[in-house]
N, C-alpha and C. Protein backbone atom coordinates (compact mmCIF):
# COMPACT_ATOMS: atom_id res chain seq x y z
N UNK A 1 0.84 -1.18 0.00
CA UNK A 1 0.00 0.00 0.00
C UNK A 1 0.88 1.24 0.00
N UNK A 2 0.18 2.43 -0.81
CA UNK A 2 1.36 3.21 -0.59
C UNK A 2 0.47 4.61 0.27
N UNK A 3 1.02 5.34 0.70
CA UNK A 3 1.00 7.00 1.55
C UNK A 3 -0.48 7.67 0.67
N UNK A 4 -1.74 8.05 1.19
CA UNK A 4 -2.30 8.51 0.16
C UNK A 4 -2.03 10.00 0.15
N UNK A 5 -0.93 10.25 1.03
CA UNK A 5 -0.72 12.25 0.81
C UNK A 5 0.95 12.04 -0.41
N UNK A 6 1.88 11.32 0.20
CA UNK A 6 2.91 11.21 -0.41
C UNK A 6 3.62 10.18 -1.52
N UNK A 7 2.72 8.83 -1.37
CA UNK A 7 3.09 7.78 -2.11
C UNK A 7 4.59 7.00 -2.05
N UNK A 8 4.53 7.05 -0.87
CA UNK A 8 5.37 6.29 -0.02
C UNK A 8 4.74 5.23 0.59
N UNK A 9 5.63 3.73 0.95
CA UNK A 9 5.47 2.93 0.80
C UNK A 9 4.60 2.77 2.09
N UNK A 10 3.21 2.87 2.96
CA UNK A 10 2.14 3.23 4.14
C UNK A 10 2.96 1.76 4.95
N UNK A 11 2.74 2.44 6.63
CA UNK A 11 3.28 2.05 7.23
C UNK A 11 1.99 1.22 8.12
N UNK A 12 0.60 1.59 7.53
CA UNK A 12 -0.78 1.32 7.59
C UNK A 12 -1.38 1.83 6.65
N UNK A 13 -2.88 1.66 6.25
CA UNK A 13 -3.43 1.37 5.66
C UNK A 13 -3.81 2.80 4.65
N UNK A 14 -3.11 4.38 5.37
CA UNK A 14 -3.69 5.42 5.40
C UNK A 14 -2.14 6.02 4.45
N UNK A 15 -0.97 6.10 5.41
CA UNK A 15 -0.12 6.99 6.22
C UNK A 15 1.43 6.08 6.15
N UNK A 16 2.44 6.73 5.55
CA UNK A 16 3.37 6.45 5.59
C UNK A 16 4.27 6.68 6.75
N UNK A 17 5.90 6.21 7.08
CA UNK A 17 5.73 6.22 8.65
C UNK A 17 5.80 7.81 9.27
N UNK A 18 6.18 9.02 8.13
CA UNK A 18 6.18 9.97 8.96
C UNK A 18 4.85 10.97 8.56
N UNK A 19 4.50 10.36 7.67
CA UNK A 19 2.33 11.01 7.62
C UNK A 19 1.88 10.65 9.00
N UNK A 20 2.02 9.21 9.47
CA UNK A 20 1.52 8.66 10.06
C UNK A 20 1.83 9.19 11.40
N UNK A 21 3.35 9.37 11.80
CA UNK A 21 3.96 10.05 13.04
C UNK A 21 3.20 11.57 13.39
N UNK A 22 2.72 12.30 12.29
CA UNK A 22 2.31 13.43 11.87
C UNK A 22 0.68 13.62 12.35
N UNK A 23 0.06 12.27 12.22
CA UNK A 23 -1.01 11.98 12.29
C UNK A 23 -1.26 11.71 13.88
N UNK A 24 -0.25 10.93 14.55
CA UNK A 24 -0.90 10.55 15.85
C UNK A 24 -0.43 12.18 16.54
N UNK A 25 0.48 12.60 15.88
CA UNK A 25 1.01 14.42 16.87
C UNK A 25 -0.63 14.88 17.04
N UNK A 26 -1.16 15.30 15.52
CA UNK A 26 -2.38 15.84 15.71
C UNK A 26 -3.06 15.58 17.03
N UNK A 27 -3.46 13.90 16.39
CA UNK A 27 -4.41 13.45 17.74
C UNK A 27 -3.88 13.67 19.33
N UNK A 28 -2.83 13.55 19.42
CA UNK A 28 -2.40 13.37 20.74
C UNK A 28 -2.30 15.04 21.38
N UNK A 29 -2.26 16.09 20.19
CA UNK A 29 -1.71 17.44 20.80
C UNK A 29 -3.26 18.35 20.63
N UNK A 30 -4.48 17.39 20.31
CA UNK A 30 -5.53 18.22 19.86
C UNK A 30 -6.20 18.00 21.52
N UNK A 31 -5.94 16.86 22.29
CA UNK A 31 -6.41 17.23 23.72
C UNK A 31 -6.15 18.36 24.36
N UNK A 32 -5.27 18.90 24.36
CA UNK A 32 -4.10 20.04 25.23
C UNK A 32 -5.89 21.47 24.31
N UNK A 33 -5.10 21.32 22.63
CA UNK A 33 -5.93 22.54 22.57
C UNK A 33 -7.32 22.66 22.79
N UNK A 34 -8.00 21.42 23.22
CA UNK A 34 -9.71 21.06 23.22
C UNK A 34 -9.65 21.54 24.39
N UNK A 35 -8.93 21.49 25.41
CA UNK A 35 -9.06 21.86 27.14
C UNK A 35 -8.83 23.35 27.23
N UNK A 36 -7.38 23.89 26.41
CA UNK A 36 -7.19 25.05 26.18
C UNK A 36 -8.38 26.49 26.06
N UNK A 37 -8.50 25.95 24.46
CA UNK A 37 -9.30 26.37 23.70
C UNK A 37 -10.73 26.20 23.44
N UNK A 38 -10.93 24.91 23.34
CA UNK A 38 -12.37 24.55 23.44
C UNK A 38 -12.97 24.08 21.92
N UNK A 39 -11.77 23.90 20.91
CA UNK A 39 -12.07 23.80 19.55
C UNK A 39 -12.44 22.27 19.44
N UNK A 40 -13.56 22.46 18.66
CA UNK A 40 -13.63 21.21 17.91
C UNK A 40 -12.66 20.71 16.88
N UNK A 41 -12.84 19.36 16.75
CA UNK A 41 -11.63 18.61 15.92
C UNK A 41 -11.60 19.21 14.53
N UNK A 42 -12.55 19.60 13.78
CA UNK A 42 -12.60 19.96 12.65
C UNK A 42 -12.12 21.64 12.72
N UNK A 43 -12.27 22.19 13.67
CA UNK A 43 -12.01 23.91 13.86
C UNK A 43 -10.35 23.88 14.32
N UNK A 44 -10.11 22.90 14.94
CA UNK A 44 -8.64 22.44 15.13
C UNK A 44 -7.73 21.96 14.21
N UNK A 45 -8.13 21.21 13.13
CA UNK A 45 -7.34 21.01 11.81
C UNK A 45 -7.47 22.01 11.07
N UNK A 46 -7.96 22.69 11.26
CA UNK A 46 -8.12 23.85 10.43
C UNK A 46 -7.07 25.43 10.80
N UNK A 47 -7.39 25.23 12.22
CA UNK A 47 -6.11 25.74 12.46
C UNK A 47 -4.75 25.33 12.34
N UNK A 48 -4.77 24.59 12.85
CA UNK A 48 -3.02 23.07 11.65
C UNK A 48 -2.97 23.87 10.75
N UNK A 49 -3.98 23.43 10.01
CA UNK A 49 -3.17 23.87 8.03
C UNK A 49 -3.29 24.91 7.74
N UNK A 50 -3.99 26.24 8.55
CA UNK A 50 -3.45 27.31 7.86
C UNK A 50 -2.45 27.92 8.98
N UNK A 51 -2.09 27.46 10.08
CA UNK A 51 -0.80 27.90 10.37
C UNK A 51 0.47 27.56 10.17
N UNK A 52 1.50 28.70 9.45
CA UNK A 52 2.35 28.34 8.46
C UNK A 52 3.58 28.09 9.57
N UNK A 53 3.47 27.92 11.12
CA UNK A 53 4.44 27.95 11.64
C UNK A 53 4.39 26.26 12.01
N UNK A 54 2.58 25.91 11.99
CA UNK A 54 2.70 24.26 12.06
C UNK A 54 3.57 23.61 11.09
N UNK A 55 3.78 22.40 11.29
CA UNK A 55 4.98 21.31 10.34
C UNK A 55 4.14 20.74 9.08
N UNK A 56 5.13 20.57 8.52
CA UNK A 56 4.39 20.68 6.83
C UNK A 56 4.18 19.30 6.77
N UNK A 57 4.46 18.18 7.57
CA UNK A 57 3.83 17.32 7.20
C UNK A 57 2.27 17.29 8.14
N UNK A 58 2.16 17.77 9.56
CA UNK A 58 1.46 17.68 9.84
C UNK A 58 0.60 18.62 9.55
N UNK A 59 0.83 19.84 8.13
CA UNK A 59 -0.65 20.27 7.31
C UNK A 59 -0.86 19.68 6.54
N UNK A 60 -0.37 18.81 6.02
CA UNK A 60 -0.73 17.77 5.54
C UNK A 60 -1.61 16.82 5.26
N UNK A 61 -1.55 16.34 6.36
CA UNK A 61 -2.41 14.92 7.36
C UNK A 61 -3.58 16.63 7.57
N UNK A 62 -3.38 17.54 8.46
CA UNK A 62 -4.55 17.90 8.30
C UNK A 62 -5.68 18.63 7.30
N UNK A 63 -5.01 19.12 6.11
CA UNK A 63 -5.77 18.93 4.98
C UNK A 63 -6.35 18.44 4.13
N UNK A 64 -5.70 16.48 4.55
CA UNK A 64 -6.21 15.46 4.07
C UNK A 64 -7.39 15.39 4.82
N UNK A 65 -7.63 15.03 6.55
CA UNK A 65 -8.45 14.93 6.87
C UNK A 65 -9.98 15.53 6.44
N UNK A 66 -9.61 17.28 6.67
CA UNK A 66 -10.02 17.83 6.17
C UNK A 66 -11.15 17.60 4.93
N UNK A 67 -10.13 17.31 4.09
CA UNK A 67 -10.41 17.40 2.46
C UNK A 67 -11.71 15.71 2.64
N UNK A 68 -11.45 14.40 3.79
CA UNK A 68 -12.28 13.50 3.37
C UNK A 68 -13.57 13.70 3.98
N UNK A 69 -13.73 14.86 4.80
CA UNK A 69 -14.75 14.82 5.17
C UNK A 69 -15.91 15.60 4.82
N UNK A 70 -15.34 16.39 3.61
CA UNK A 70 -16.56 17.15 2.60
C UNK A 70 -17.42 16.21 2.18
């Protein structure tokens, strides 16, 4: 299977191993801002990808998300 952001060889079914590393940051760092802030998950990836100081793989993973849930 390969990466569906990069086409690299997926380390699971989604996510290659550093999409994927990129992917659990999100999840694991979106508690901190839900307690913080109070954002929902979708108002929270959204902040990800348009902040240009977040990591470019993890706007990534969150523009993918993003992008599957239109």
């Amino acid at each position: 299977m390969k990466c569906i952001i990069c086409g690299r060889e997926a380390e699971n079914k989604d996510y290659c191993l550093l999409h994927k590393k990129a992917c659990e940051n999100l999840k694991e760092k979106y508690e901190h801002w839900k307690k913080a802030l109070g954002l929902s998950w979708r108002d929270y990836l959204i902040q990800v990808a348009e902040n240009p100081f977040s990591g470019v793989k993890a706007r990534q993973v969150a523009e993918t998300i993003l992008n599957e849930d239109k």
